[in-house]
Structures are given as structure tokens and as C-alpha cells.
Protein backbone atom coordinates (compact mmCIF):
# COMPACT_ATOMS: atom_id res chain seq x y z
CA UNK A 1 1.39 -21.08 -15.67
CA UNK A 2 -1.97 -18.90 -16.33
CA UNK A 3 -4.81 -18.71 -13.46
CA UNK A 4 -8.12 -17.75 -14.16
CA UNK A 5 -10.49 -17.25 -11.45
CA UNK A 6 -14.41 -16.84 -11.15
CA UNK A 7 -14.49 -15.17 -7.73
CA UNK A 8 -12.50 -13.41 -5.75
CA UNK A 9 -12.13 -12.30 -2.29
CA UNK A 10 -10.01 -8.63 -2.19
CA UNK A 11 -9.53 -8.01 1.51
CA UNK A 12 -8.84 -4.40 2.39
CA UNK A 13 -9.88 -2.97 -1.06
CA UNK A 14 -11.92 -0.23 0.10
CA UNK A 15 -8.56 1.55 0.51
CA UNK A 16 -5.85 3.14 -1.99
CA UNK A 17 -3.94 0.56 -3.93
CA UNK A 18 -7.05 -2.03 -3.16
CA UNK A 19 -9.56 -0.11 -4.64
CA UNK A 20 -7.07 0.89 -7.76
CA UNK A 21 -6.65 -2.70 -8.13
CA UNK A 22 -10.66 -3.74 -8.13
CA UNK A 23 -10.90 -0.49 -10.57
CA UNK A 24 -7.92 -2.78 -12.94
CA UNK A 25 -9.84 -5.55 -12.47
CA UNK A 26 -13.28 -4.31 -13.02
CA UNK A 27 -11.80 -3.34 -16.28
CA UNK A 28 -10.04 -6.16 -17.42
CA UNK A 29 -11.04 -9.00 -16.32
CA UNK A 30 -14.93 -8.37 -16.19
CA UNK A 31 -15.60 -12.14 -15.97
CA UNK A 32 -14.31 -12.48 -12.59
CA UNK A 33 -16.48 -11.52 -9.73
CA UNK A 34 -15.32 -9.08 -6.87
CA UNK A 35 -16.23 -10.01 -3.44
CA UNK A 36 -14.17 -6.96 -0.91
CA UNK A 37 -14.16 -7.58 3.23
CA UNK A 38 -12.85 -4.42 4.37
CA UNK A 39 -12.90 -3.07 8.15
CA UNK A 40 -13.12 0.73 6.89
CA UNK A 41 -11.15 1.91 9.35
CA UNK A 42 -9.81 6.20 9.04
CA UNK A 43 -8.36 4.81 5.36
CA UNK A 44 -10.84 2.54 4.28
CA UNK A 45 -13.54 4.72 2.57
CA UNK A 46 -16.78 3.28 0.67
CA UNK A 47 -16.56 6.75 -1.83
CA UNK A 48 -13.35 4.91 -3.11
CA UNK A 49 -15.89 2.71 -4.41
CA UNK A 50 -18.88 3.95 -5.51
CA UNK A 51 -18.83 3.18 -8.60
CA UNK A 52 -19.21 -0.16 -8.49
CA UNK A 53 -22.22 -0.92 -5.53
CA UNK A 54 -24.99 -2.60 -7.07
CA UNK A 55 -23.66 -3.60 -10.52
CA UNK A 56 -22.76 -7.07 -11.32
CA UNK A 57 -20.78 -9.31 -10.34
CA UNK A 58 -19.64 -6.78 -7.48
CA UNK A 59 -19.99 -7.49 -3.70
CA UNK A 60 -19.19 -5.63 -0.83
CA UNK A 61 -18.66 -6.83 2.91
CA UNK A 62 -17.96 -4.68 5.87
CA UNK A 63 -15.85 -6.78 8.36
CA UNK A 64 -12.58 -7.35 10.14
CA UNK A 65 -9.82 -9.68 8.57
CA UNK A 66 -9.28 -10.82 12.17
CA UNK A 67 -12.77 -12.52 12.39
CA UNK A 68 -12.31 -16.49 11.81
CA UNK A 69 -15.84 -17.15 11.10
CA UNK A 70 -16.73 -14.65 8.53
CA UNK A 71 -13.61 -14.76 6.67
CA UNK A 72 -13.90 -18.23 6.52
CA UNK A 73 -17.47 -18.19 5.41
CA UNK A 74 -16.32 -16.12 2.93
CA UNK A 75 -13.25 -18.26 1.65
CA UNK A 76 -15.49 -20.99 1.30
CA UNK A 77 -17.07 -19.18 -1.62
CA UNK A 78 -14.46 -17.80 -3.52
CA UNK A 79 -11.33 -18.97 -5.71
CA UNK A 80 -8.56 -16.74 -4.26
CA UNK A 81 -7.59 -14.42 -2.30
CA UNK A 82 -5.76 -11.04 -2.53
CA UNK A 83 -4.86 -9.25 0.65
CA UNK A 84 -4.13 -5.62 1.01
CA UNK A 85 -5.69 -5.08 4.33
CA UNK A 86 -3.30 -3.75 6.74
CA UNK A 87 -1.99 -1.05 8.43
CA UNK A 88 0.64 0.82 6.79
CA UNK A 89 1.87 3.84 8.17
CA UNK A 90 5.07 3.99 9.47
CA UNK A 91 4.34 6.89 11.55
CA UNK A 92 1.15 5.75 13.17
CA UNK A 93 3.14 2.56 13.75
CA UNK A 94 5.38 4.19 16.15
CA UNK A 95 2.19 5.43 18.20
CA UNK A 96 0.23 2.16 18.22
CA UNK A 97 1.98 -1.14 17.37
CA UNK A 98 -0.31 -3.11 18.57
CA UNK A 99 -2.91 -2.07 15.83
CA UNK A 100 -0.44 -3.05 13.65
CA UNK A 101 0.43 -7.00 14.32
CA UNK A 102 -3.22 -7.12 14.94
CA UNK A 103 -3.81 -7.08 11.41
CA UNK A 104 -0.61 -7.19 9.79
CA UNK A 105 0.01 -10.97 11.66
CA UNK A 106 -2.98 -11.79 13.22
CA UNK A 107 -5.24 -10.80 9.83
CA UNK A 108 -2.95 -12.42 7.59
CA UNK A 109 -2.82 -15.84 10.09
CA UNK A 110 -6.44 -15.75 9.37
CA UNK A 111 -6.94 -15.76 6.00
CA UNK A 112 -4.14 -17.95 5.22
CA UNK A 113 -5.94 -20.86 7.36
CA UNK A 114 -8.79 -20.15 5.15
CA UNK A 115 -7.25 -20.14 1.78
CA UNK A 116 -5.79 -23.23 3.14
CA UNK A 117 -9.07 -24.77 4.40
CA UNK A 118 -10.86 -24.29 1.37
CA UNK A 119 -8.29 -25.62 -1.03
CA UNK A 120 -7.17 -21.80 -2.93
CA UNK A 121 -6.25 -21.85 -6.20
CA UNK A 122 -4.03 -18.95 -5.14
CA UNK A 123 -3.10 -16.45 -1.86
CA UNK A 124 -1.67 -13.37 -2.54
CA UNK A 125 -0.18 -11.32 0.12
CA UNK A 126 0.34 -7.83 -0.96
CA UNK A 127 3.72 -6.67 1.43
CA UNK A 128 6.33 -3.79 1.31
CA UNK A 129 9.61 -2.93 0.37
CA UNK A 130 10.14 -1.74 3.73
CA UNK A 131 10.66 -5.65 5.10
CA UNK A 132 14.08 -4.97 3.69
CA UNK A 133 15.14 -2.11 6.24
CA UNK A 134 17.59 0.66 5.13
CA UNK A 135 19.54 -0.11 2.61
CA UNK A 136 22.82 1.93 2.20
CA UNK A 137 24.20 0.44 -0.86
CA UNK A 138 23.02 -1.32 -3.90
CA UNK A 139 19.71 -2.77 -4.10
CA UNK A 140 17.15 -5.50 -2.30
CA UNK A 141 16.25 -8.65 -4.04
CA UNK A 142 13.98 -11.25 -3.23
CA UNK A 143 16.46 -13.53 -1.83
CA UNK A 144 17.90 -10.52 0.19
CA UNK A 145 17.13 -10.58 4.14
CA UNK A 146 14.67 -9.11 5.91
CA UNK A 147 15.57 -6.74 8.43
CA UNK A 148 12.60 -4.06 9.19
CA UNK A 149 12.92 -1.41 11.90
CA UNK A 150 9.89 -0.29 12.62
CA UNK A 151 6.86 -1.88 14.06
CA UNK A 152 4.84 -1.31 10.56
CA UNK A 153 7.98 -2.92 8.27
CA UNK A 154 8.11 -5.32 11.34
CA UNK A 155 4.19 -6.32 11.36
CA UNK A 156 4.44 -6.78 6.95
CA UNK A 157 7.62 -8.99 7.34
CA UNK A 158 5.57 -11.24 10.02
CA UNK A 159 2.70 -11.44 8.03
CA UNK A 160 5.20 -12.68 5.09
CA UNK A 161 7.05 -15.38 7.37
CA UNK A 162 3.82 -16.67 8.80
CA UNK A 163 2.34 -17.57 5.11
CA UNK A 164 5.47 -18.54 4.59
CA UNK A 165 4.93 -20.95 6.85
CA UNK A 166 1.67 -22.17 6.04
CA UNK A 167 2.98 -22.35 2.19
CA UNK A 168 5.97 -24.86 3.75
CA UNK A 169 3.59 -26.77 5.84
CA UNK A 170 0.61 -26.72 4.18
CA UNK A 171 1.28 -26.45 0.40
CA UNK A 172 -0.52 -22.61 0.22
CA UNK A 173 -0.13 -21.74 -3.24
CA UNK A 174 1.45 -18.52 -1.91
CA UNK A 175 2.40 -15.63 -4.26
CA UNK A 176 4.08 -12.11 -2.51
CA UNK A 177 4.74 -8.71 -4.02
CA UNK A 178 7.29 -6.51 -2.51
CA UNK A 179 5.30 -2.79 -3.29
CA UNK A 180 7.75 0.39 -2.95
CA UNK A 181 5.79 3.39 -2.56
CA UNK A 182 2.68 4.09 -4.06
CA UNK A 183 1.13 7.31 -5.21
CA UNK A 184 -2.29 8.10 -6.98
CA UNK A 185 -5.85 8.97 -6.79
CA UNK A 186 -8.34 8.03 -3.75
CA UNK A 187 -4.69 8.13 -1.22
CA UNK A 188 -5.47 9.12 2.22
CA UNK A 189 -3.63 12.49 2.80
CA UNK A 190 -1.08 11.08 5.21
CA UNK A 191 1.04 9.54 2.89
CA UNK A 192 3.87 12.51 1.90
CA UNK A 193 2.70 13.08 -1.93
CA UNK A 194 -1.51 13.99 -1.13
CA UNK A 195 -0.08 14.84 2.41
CA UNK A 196 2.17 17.84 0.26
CA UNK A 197 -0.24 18.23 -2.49
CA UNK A 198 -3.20 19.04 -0.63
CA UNK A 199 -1.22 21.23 2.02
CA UNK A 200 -0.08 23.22 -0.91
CA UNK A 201 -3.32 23.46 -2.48
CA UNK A 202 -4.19 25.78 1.26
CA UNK A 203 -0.41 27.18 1.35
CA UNK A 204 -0.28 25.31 4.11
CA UNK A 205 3.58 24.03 5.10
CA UNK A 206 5.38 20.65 3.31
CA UNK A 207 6.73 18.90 6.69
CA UNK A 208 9.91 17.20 5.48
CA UNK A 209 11.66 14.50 8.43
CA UNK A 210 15.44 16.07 9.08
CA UNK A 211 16.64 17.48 6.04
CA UNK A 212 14.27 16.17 3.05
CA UNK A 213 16.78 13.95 1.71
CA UNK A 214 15.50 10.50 2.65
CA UNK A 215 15.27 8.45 -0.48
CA UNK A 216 12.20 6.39 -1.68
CA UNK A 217 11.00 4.64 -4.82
CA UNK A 218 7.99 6.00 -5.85
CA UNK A 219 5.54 4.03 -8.07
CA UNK A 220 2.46 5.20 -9.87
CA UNK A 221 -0.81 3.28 -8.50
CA UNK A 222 -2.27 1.59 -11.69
CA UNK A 223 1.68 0.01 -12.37
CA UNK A 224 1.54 -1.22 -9.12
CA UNK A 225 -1.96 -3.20 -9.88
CA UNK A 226 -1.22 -4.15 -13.17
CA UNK A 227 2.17 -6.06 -11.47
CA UNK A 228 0.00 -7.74 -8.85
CA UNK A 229 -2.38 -8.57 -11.48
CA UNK A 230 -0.17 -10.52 -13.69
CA UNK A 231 1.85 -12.08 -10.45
CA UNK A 232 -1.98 -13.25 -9.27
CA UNK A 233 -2.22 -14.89 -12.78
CA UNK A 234 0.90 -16.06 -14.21
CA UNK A 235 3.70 -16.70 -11.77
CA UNK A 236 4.56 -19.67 -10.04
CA UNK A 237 2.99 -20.39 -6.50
CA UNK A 238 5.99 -20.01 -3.85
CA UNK A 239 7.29 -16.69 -5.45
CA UNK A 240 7.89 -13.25 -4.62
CA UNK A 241 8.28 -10.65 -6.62
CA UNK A 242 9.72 -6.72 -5.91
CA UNK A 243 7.26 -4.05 -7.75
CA UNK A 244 8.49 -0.59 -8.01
CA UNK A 245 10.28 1.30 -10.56
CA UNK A 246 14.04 1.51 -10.10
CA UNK A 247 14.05 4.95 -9.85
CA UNK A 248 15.12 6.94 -6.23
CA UNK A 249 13.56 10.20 -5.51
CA UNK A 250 14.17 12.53 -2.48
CA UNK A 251 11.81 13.65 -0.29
CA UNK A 252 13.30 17.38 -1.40
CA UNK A 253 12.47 16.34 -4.60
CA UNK A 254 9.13 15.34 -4.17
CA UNK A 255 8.19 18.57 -2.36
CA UNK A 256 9.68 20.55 -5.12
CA UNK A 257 8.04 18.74 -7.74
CA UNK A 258 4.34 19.38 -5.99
CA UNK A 259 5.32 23.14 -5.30
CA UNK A 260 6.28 23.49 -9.13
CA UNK A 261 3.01 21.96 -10.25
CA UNK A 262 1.01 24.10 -8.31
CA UNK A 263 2.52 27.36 -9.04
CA UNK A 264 3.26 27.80 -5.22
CA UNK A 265 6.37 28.69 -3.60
CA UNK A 266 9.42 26.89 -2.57
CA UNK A 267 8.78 28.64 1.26
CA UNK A 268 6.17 26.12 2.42
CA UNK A 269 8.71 23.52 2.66
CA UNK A 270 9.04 23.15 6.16
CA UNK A 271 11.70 21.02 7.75
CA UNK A 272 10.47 18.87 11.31
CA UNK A 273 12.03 16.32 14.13
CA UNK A 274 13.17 13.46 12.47
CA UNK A 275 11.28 9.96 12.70
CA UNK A 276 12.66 7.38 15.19
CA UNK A 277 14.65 5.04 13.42
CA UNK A 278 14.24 6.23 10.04
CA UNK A 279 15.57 4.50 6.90
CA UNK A 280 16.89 6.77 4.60
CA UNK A 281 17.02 4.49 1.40
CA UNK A 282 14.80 1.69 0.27
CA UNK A 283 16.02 0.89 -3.70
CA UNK A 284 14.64 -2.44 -5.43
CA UNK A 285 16.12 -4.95 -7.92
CA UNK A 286 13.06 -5.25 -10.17
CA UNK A 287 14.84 -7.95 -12.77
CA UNK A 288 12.40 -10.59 -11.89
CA UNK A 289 9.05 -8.79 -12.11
CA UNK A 290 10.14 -7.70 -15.31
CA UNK A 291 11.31 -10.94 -16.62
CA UNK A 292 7.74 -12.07 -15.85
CA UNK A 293 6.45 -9.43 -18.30
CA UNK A 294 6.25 -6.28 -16.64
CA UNK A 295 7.38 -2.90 -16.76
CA UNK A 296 6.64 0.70 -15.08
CA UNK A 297 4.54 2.80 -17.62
CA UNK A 298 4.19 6.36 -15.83
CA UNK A 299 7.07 8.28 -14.87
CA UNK A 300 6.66 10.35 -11.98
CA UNK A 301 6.77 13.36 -13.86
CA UNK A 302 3.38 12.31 -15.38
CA UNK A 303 2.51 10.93 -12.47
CA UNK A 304 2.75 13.79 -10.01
CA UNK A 305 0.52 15.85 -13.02
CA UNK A 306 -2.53 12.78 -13.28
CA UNK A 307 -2.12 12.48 -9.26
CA UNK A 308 -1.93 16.61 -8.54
CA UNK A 309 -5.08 17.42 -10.94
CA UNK A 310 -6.85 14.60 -9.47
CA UNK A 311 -6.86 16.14 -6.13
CA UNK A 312 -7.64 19.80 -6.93
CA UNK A 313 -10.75 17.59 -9.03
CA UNK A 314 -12.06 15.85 -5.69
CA UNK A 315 -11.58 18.51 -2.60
CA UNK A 316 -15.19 16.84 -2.22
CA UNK A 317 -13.35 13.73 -1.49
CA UNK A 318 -9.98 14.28 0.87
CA UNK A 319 -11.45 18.22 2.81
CA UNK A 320 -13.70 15.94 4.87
CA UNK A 321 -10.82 13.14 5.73
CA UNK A 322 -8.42 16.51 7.10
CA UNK A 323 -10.35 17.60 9.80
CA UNK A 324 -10.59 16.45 13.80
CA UNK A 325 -8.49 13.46 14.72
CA UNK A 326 -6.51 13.90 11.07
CA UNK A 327 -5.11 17.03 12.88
CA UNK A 328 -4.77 15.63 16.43
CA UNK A 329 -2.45 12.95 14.62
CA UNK A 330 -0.72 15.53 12.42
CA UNK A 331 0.41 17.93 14.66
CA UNK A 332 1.93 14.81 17.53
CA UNK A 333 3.92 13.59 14.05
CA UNK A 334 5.16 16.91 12.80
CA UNK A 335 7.36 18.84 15.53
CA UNK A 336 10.22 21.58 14.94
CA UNK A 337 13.49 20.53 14.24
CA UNK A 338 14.13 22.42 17.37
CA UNK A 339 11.25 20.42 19.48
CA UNK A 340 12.74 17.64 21.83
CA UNK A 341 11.00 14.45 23.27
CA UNK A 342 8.35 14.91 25.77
């Protein structure tokens, strides 16, 4: 099985791993054409691609997933399509839901019926390792259940069961990718790694949930692309595939590992009130992606130095996003341990 493609349509790539992937792309596969539809909402941002407006073969369209008549104008012009538009923070999940099955069910619903309509050679739905809830022992495979917790997990695993669906019923050459989390260049500060790295950088505090010991797998950007690259060309339609690295990391660690990098001190880590429902441990079984032909390159340790210089690089690029409504959000997410419910 090998795809090739003239024209694609990357929905939601004028954010982090979306724009890392058109970056892969742009590099590797020149002969394809780019079309990205991306809302730019507060993590969409056009500077994330800049490099590319007005050069060949490169397209850019402002617009909202959920809008049936443009995305399906769209469709009818391309060969595929990728999705990473959604919303994906847990924690602004718990504040608005509805935001988040908007696009996470209702976007995905969309494009589906156009990749459908138009006859796809391929939909790819770029989801989370998070539809797999906590998971206390061993590790989640593809045939595993799904069993999110929280309205963001809960929005990515609807968006999977509803192409589901239209793959069962319709014969959408579906392909998913189960991402565990990303880190990188161009990441809006929210996420804990620039959310610690560019707190540091202003000796500002490192809020860790509870006691820092929540465990994640924590995958370097460009591995993440180059797996959903080769899944969008070589695997099988109807598959799904975890991407991460196999490797658990505490938040402790992560803070500790940002702190050392800097040169600052161990003092700014700053413990808050835990998240509602939090899962402590997400942990992949990666045996199929890698039987397909891929492996992790970067180890975090070289991953935290590319991603850490990056950001003392661009303060041109993240001061502007930290400032107003960033720190409206920020300080309703990050209470004392001490703080109760209101």
C-alpha cells in the first residue's frame, strides 16, 4: 500500500503539530500541494506559518471546520484530508465543553461527509492518547477500549467513533493516529513544557497539579509528523495506529529538566489544586507503528535542549500570546493546594 497525493487539505495546521507537519511536508514531499482551513482561534497563529505564504504550491484559508459549504467546496478540490483542528486542552475543556464537541464532533462530522462526498483517496483523523483514560497498569493498544474522562478526551474519542462510523457505512478510507504528548517549537504556552519553559525564562513559578507526579509520554514534534506522514501514505485504510515513544516521564521530571537547562532554581516549582478527574498515567503500546516502519528519533533529553533554545530564540513569538486573557485563564487554572472550590 503507498498513496501519493497531488493536493491536500490540512485542517487546523496553522497550529503546533499542524504547522510542524506542513513544515515535514513542505520538505519532503514538495510535489504535493498544501491547501490549510484553519479557524485561528487563541492557538491558531498565521506567524507559525510565514514562511510559506505566497510560494508555490501553498494555500491558505481562514475558516471554521464546522462550515458545510466551504469545507465542502474545498474537499471537492483536493485528494485527502488530514485533520488536526480541534480543541485540545484538557484544562480549558473543563471550563467550556461545549467549544469542545463543537469541533471535536461536530468539525470532524463535517469533513468526514466531505471526504466521503468527494470520493477521498484517504481521511486522516489526527486523535489522542487520552481516548484511553487512566491507565494504571500496563499499556493501551489499539484494540484497547476507550474510556476518556474529561470532556476534551471525551470530544477526540467522539470524533473517532463518528468516522468510525462513516468508514463502516460509507467505505471512508479512514486512517487514525493515537498522538501522546507533543512538545516542540511554535507550542502555545499552555501546554506544561513552553508553559514551564517560558515561566522560567521570567523566574516566574512551574505550577505542578497535586504533587508533580502524574505520568505522561512525551514525544518530540517532528517524530510525531513523520509517524502521521508515513500512516497518511502507507498503511491500510481502516487502521489506527498509537504514536508516542514508550517512554513515561513525570511531571516532576519535566519541571526539573527545564529548571536544569536554564540554569534556574529548583524553588520555582510550585505545587497547585489538583485537576478534576485527572489521569495520572497514559503509557502506549507502540508495536504496530513501528512494525509499519517507524521509530522515535529524539530523546527528550535532546528534545527539551532543541525545544528550550528555541524559545529563548523567539520571545518575539510566545511574549505577545502571554498577556490579557492568557492570564485571566491562567490564574482560574492554577490555585493553591490550599485553595478550595468556589
Amino acid at each position: 500500500m503507498s498513496r501519493r497525493f497531488r493536493r491536500l487539505l490540512v485542517a487546523g495546521a496553522a497550529g503546533f503539530i499542524g504547522s510542524n507537519f506542513v513544515r515535514l511536508l513542505r520538505r519532503e514531499r514538495p510535489e504535493t500541494e498544501i491547501w490549510v482551513l484553519d479557524k485561528l482561534t487563541y492557538a491558531g497563529n498565521l506567524a507559525n506559518l510565514a514562511e510559506f505564504e505566497g510560494s508555490a504550491g501553498y494555500r491558505f484559508v481562514r475558516g471554521d471546520i464546522c462550515d458545510g459549504e466551504m469545507v465542502n467546496d474545498l474537499a471537492g478540490q483536493v485528494d485527502a484530508i488530514v485533520n488536526f483542528a480541534a480543541e485540545t486542552h484538557v484544562d480549558r475543556s473543563l471550563m467550556d465543553p461545549f467549544a469542545f464537541v463543537n469541533t471535536d464532533v461536530l468539525g470532524t462530522a463535517v469533513l468526514c461527509e466531505a471526504a466521503r462526498s468527494h470520493g477521498h483517496k484517504a481521511f486522516l483523523l489526527v486523535s489522542t492518547d487520552e481516548v484511553y483514560g487512566d491507565v494504571s497498569d500496563g499499556r493501551s493498544s489499539e484494540a484497547d477500549a476507550l474510556r476518556p474522562r474529561s470532556p476534551y478526551s471525551a470530544s477526540k474519542a467522539g470524533g473517532e467513533m463518528l468516522a468510525s462510523a462513516y468508514a463502516i457505512s460509507h467505505g471512508l478510507p479512514l486512517l487514525v493516529t493515537r498522538g501522546s504528548n507533543n512538545y516542540g517549537p511554535h507550542q502555545y504556552p499552555e501546554k506544561i513544557i513552553p508553559l514551564h519553559i517560558t515561566n522560567a525564562i521570567d523566574d516566574r513559578p512551574l505550577p505542578l497539579y497535586n504533587d508533580g507526579t502524574a505520568v505522561r509520554d512525551y514525544i518530540y514534534v517532528e517524530d510525531h509528523c513523520r509517524a502521521i506522514d508515513l500512516v497518511l501514505h502507507e498503511a491500510p485504510a481502516g487502521e489506527v495506529y498509537n504514536v508516542g515513544t514508550g517512554l513515561e516521564t513525570s511531571g516532576n521530571e519535566v519541571a526539573r529538566a527545564v529548571l536544569e537547562l536554564l540554569g534556574k532554581s529548583e524553588s520555582l516549582i510550585k505545587y497547585v489544586r489538583d485537576r478534576p478527574g485527572h489521569d495520572y498515567r497514559y503509557a502506549l503500546d507502540i508495536a504496530k507503528i513501528r512494525e509499519l516502519g517507524w521509530q522515535p528519533a529524539v530523546s527528550l533529553q535532546d528534545g527539551l535542549e532543541r525545544t528550550v533554545r528555541w524559545y529563548r530564540e523567539n520571545e518575539a513569538w510566545w511574549r505577545p500570546l502571554k498577556s490579557g486573557a492568557y492570564w485571566e485563564y491562567y490564574s482560574r487554572n492554577y490555585r493553591p493546594l490550599e485553595q478550595t472550590e468556589t
